[in-house]
PDB file of N, CA and C in Angstrom:
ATOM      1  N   UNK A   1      20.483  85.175  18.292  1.00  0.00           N
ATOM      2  CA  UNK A   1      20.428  86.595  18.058  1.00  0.00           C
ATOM      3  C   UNK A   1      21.660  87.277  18.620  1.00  0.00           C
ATOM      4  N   UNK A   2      22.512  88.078  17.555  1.00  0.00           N
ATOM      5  CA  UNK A   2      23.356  88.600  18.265  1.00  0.00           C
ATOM      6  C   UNK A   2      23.144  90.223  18.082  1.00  0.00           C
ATOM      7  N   UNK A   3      23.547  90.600  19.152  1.00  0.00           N
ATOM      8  CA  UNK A   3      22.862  92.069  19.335  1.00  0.00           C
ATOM      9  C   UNK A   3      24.031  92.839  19.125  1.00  0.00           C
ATOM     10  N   UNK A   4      24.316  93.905  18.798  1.00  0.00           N
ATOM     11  CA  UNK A   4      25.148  95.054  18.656  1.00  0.00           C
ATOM     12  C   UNK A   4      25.223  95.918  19.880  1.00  0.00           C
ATOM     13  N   UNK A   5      26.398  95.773  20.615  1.00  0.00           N
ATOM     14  CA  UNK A   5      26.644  96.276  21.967  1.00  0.00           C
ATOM     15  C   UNK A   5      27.514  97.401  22.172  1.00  0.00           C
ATOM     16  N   UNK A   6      27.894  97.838  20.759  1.00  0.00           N
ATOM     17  CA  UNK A   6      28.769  99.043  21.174  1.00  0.00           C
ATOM     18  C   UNK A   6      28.585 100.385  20.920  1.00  0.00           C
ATOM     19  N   UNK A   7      27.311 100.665  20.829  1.00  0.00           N
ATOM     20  CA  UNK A   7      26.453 101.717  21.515  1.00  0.00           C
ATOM     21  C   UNK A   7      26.702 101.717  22.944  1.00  0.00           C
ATOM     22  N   UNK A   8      26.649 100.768  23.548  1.00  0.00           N
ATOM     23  CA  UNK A   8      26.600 100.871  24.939  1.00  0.00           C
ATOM     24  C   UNK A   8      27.565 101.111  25.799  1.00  0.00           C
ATOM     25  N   UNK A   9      28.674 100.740  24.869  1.00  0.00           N
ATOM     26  CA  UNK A   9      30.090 100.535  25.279  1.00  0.00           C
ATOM     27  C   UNK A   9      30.784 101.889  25.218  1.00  0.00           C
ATOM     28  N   UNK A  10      30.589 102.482  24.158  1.00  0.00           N
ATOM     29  CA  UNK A  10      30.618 103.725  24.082  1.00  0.00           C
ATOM     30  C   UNK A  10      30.021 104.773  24.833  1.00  0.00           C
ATOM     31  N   UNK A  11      28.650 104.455  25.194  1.00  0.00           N
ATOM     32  CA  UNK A  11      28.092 105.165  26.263  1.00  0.00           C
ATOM     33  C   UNK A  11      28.719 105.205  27.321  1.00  0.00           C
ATOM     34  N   UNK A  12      29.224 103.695  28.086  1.00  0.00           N
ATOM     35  CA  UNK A  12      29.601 103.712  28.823  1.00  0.00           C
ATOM     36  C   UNK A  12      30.870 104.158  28.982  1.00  0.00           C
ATOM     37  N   UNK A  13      31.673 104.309  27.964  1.00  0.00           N
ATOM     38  CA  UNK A  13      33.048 104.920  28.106  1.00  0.00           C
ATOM     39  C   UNK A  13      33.204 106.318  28.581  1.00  0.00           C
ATOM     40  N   UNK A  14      31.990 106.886  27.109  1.00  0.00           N
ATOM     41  CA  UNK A  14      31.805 108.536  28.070  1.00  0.00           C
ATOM     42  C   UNK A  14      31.491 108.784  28.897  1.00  0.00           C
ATOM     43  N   UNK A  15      30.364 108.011  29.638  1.00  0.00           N
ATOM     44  CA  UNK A  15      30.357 108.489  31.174  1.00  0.00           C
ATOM     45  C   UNK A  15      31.089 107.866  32.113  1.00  0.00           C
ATOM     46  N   UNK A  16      32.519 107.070  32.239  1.00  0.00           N
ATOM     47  CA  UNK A  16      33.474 107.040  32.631  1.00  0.00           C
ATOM     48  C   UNK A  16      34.414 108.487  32.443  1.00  0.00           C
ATOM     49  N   UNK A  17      34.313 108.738  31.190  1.00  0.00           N
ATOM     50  CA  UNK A  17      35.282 109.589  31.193  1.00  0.00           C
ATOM     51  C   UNK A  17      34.861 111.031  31.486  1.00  0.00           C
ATOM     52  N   UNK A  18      33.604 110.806  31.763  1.00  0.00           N
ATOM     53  CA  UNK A  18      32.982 112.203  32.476  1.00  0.00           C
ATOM     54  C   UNK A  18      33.178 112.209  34.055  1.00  0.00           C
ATOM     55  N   UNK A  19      32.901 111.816  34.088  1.00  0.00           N
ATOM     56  CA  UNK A  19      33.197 111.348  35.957  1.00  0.00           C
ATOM     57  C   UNK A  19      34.304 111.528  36.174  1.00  0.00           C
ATOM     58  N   UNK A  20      35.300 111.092  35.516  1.00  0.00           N
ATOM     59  CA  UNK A  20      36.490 111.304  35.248  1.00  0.00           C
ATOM     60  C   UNK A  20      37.441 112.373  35.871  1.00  0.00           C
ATOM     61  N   UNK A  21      36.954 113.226  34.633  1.00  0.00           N
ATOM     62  CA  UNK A  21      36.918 114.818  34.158  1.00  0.00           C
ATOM     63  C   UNK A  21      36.243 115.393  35.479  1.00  0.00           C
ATOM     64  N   UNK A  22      35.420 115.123  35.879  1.00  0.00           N
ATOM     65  CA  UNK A  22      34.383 116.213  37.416  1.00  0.00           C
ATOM     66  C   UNK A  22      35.336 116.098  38.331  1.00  0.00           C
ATOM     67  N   UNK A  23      35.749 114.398  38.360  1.00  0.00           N
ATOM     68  CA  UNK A  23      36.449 114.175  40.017  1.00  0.00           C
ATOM     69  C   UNK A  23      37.744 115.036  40.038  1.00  0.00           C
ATOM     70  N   UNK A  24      38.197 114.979  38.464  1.00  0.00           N
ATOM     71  CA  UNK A  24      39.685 115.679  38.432  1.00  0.00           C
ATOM     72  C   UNK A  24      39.763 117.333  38.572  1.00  0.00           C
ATOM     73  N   UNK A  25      38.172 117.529  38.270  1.00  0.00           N
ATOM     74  CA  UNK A  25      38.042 119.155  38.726  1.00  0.00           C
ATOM     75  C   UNK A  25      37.659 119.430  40.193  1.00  0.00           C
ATOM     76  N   UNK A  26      36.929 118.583  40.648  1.00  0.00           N
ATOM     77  CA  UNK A  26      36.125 118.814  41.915  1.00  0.00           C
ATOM     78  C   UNK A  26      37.045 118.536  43.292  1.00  0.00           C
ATOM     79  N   UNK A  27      37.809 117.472  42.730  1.00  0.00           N
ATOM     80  CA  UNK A  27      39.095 116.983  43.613  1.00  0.00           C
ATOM     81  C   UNK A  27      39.967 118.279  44.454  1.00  0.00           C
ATOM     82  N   UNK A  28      40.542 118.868  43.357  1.00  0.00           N
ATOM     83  CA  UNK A  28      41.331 119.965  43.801  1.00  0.00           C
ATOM     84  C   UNK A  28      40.668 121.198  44.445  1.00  0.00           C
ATOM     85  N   UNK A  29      39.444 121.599  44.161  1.00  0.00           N
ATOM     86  CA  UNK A  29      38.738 122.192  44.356  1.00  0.00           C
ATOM     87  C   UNK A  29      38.400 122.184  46.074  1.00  0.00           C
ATOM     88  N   UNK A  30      38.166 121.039  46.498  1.00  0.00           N
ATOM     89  CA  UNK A  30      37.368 119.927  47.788  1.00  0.00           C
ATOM     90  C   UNK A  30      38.938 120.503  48.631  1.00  0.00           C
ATOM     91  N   UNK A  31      40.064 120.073  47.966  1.00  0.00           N
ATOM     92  CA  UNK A  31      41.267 120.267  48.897  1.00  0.00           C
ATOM     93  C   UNK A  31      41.919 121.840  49.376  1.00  0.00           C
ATOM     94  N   UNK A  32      41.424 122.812  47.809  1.00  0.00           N
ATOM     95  CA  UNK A  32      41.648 124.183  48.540  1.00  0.00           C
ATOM     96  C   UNK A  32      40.770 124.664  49.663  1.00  0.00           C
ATOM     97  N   UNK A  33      39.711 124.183  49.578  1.00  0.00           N
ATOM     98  CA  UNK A  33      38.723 124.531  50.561  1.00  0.00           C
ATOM     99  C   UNK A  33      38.686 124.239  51.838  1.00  0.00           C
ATOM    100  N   UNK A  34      39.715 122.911  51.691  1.00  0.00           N
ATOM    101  CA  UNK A  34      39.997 122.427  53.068  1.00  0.00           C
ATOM    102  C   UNK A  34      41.336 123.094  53.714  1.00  0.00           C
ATOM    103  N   UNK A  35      42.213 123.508  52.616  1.00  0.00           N
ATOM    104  CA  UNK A  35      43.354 124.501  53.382  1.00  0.00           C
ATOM    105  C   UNK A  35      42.888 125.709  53.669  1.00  0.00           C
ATOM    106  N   UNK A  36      41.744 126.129  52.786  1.00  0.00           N
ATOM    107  CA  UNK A  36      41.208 127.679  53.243  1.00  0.00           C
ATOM    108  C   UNK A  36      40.438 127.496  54.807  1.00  0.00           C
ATOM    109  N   UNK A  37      40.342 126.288  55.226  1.00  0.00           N
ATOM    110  CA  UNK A  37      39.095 126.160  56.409  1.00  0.00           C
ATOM    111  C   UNK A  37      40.356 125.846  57.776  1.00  0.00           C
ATOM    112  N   UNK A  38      41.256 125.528  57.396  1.00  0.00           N
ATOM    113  CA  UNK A  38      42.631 125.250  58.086  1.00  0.00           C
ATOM    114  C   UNK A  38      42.928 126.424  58.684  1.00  0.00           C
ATOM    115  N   UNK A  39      43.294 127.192  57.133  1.00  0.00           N
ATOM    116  CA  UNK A  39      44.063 128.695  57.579  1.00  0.00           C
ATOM    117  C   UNK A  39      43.604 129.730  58.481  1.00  0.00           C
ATOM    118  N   UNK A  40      41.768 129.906  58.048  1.00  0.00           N
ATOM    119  CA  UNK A  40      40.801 130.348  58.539  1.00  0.00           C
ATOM    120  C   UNK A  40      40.873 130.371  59.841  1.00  0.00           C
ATOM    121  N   UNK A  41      41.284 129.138  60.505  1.00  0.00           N
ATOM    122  CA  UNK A  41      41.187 128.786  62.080  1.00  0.00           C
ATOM    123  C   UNK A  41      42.204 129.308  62.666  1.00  0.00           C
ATOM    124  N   UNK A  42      43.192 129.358  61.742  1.00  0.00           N
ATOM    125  CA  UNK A  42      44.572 129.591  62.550  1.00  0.00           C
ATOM    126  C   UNK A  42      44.323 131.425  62.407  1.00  0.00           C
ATOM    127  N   UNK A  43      43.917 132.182  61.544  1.00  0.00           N
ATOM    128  CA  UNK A  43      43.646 133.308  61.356  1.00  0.00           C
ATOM    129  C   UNK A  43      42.693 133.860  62.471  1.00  0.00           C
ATOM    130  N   UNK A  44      41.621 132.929  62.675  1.00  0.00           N
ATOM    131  CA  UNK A  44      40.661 133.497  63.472  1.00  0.00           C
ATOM    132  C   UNK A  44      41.361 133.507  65.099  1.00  0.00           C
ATOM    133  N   UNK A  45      41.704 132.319  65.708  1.00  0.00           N
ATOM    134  CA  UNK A  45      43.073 131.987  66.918  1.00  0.00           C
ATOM    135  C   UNK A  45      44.046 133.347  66.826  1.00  0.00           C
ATOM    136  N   UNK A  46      44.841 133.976  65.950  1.00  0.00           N
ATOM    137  CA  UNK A  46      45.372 134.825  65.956  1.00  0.00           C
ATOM    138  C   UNK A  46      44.448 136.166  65.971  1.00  0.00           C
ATOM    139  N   UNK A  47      43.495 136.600  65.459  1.00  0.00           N
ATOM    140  CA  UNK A  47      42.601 137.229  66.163  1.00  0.00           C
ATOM    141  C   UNK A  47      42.512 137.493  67.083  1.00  0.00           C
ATOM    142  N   UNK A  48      41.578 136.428  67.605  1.00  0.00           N
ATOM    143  CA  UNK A  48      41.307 135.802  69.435  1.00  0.00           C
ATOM    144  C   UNK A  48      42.541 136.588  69.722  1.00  0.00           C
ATOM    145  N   UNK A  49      43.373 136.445  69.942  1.00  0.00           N
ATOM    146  CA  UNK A  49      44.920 136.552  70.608  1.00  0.00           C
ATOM    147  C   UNK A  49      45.156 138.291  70.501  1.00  0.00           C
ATOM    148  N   UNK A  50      45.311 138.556  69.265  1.00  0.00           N
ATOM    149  CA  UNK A  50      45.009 140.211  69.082  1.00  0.00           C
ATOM    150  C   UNK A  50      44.260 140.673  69.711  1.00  0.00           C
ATOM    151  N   UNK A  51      42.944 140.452  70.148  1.00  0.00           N
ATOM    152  CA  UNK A  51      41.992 140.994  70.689  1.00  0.00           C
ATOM    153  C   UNK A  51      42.678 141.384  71.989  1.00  0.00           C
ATOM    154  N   UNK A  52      43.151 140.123  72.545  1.00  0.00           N
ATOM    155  CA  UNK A  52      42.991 139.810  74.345  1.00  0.00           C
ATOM    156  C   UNK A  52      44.293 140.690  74.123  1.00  0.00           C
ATOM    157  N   UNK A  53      45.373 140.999  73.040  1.00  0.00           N
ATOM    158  CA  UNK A  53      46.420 141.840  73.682  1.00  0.00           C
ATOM    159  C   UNK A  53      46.343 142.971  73.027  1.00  0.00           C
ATOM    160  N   UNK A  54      45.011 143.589  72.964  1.00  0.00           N
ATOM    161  CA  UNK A  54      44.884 145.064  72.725  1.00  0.00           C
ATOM    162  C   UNK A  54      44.131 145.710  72.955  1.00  0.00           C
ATOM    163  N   UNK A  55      43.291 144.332  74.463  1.00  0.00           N
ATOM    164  CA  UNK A  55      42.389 145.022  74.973  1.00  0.00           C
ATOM    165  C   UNK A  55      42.703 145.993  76.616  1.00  0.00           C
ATOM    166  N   UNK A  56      43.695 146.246  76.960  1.00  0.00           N
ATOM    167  CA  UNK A  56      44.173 147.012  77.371  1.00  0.00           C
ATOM    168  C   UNK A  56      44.245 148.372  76.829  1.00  0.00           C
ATOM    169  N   UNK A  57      44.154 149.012  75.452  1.00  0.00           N
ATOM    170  CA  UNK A  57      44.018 149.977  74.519  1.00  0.00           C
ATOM    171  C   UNK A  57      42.259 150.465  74.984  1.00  0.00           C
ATOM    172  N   UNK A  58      41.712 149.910  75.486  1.00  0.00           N
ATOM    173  CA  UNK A  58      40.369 150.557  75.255  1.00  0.00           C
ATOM    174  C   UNK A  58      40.290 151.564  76.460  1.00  0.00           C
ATOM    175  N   UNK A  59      41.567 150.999  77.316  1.00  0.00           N
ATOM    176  CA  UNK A  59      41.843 152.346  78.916  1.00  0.00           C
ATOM    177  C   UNK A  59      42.669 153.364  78.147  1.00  0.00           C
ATOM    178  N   UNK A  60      43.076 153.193  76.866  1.00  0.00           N
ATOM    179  CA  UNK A  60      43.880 154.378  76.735  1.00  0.00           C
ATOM    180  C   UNK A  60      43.540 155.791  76.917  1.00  0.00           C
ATOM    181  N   UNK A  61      42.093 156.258  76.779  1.00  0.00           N
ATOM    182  CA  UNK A  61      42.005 157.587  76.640  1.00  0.00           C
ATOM    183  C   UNK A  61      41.391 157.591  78.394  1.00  0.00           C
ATOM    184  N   UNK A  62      41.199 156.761  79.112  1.00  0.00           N
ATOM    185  CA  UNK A  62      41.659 157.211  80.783  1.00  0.00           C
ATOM    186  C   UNK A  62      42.945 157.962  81.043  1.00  0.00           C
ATOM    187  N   UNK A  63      43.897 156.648  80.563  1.00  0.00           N
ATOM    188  CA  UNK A  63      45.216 156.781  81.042  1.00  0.00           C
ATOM    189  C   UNK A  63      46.016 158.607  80.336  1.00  0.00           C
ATOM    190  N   UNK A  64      45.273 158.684  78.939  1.00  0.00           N
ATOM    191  CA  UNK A  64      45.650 159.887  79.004  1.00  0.00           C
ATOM    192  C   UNK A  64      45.416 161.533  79.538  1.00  0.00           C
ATOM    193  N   UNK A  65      43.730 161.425  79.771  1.00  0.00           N
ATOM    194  CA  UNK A  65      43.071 161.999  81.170  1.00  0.00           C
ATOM    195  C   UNK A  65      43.885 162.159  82.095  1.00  0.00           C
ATOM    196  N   UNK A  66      44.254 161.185  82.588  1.00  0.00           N
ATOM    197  CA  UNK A  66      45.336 160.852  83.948  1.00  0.00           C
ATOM    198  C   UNK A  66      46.338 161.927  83.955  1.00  0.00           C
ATOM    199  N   UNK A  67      47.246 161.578  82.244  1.00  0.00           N
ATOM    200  CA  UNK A  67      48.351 162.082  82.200  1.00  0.00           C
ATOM    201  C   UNK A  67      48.106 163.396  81.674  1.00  0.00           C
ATOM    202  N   UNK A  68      47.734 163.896  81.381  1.00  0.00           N
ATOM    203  CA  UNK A  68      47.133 164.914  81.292  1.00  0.00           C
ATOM    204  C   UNK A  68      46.588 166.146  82.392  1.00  0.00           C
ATOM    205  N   UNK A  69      45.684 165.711  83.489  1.00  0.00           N
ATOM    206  CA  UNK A  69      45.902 165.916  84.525  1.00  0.00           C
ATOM    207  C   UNK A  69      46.928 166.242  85.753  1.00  0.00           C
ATOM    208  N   UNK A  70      47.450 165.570  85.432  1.00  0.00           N
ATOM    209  CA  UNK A  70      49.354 165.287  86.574  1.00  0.00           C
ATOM    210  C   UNK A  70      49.397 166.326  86.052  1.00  0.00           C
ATOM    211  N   UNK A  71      50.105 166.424  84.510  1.00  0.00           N
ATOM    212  CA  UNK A  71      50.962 167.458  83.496  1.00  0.00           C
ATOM    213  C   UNK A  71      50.304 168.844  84.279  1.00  0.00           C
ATOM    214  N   UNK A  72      49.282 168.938  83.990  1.00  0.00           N
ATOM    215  CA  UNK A  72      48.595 170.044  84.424  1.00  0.00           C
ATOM    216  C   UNK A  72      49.011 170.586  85.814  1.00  0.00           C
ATOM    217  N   UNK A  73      48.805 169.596  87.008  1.00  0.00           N
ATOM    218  CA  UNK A  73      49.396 169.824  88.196  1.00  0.00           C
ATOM    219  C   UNK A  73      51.053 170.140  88.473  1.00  0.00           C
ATOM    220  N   UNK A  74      51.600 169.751  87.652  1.00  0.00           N
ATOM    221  CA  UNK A  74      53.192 169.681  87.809  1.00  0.00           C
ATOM    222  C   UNK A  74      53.483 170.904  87.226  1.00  0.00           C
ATOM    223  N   UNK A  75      52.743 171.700  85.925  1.00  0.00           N
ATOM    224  CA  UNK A  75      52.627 172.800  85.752  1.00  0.00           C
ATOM    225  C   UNK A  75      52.178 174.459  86.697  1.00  0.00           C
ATOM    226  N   UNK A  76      51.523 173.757  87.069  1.00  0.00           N
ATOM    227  CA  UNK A  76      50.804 174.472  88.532  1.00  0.00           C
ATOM    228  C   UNK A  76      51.805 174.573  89.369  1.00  0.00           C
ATOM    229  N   UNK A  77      52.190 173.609  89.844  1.00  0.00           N
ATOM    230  CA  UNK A  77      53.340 173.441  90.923  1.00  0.00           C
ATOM    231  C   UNK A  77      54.790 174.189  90.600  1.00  0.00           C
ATOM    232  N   UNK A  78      54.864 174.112  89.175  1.00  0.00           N
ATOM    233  CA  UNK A  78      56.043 175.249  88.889  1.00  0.00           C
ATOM    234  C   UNK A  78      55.892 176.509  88.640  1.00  0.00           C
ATOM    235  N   UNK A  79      54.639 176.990  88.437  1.00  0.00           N
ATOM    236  CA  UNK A  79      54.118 178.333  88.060  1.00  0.00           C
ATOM    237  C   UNK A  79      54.434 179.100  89.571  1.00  0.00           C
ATOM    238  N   UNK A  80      53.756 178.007  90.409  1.00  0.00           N
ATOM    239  CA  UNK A  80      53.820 178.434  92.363  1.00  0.00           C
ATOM    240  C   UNK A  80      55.202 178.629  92.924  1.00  0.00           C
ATOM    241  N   UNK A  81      56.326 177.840  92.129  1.00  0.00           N
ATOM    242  CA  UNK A  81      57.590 177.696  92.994  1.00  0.00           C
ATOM    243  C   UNK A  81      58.012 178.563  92.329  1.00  0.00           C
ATOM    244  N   UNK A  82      57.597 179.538  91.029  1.00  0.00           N
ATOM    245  CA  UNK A  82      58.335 180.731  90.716  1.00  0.00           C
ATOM    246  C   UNK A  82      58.939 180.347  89.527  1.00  0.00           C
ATOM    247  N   UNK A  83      58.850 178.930  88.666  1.00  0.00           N
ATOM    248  CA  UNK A  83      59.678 178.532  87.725  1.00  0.00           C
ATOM    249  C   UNK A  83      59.107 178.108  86.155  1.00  0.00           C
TER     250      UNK A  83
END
């Protein structure tokens, strides 16, 4: 008995060449995701870093109280000396 096998062969070709086709989409796909998860880190690290050098900014409206104050006194002090 000889059987007719290239039904199968054919089957099997297309789902070679489907797999194919996914890996060649899914591939590139898998690798942007991995530079987006890269960048991400280095983005978030630069963050971090922003934070810690602008957290000195959260005394700003002391420091201008402060200066503000003085101004006021140094004003005073010239109003008194006649000037």
């Amino acid at each position: 008995m000889t059987e007719n096998l290239t039904g199968w062969y054919i089957g099997y070709a297309v789902g070679i060449v489907v797999v194919l086709v996914v890996l060649a989409l899914v591939l590139p796909i898998l690798k942007f995701a991995y530079d987006i998860g890269k960048e991400a880190k280095m983005i978030d690290d630069q963050l971090a870093q922003a934070v810690e050098n602008t957290a000195a900014l959260s005394q700003l409206n002391e420091t201008i109280e402060s200066a503000q104050i003085i101004v006021a006194g140094l004003e005073r002090g010239r109003h008194r000396l006649g000037g």
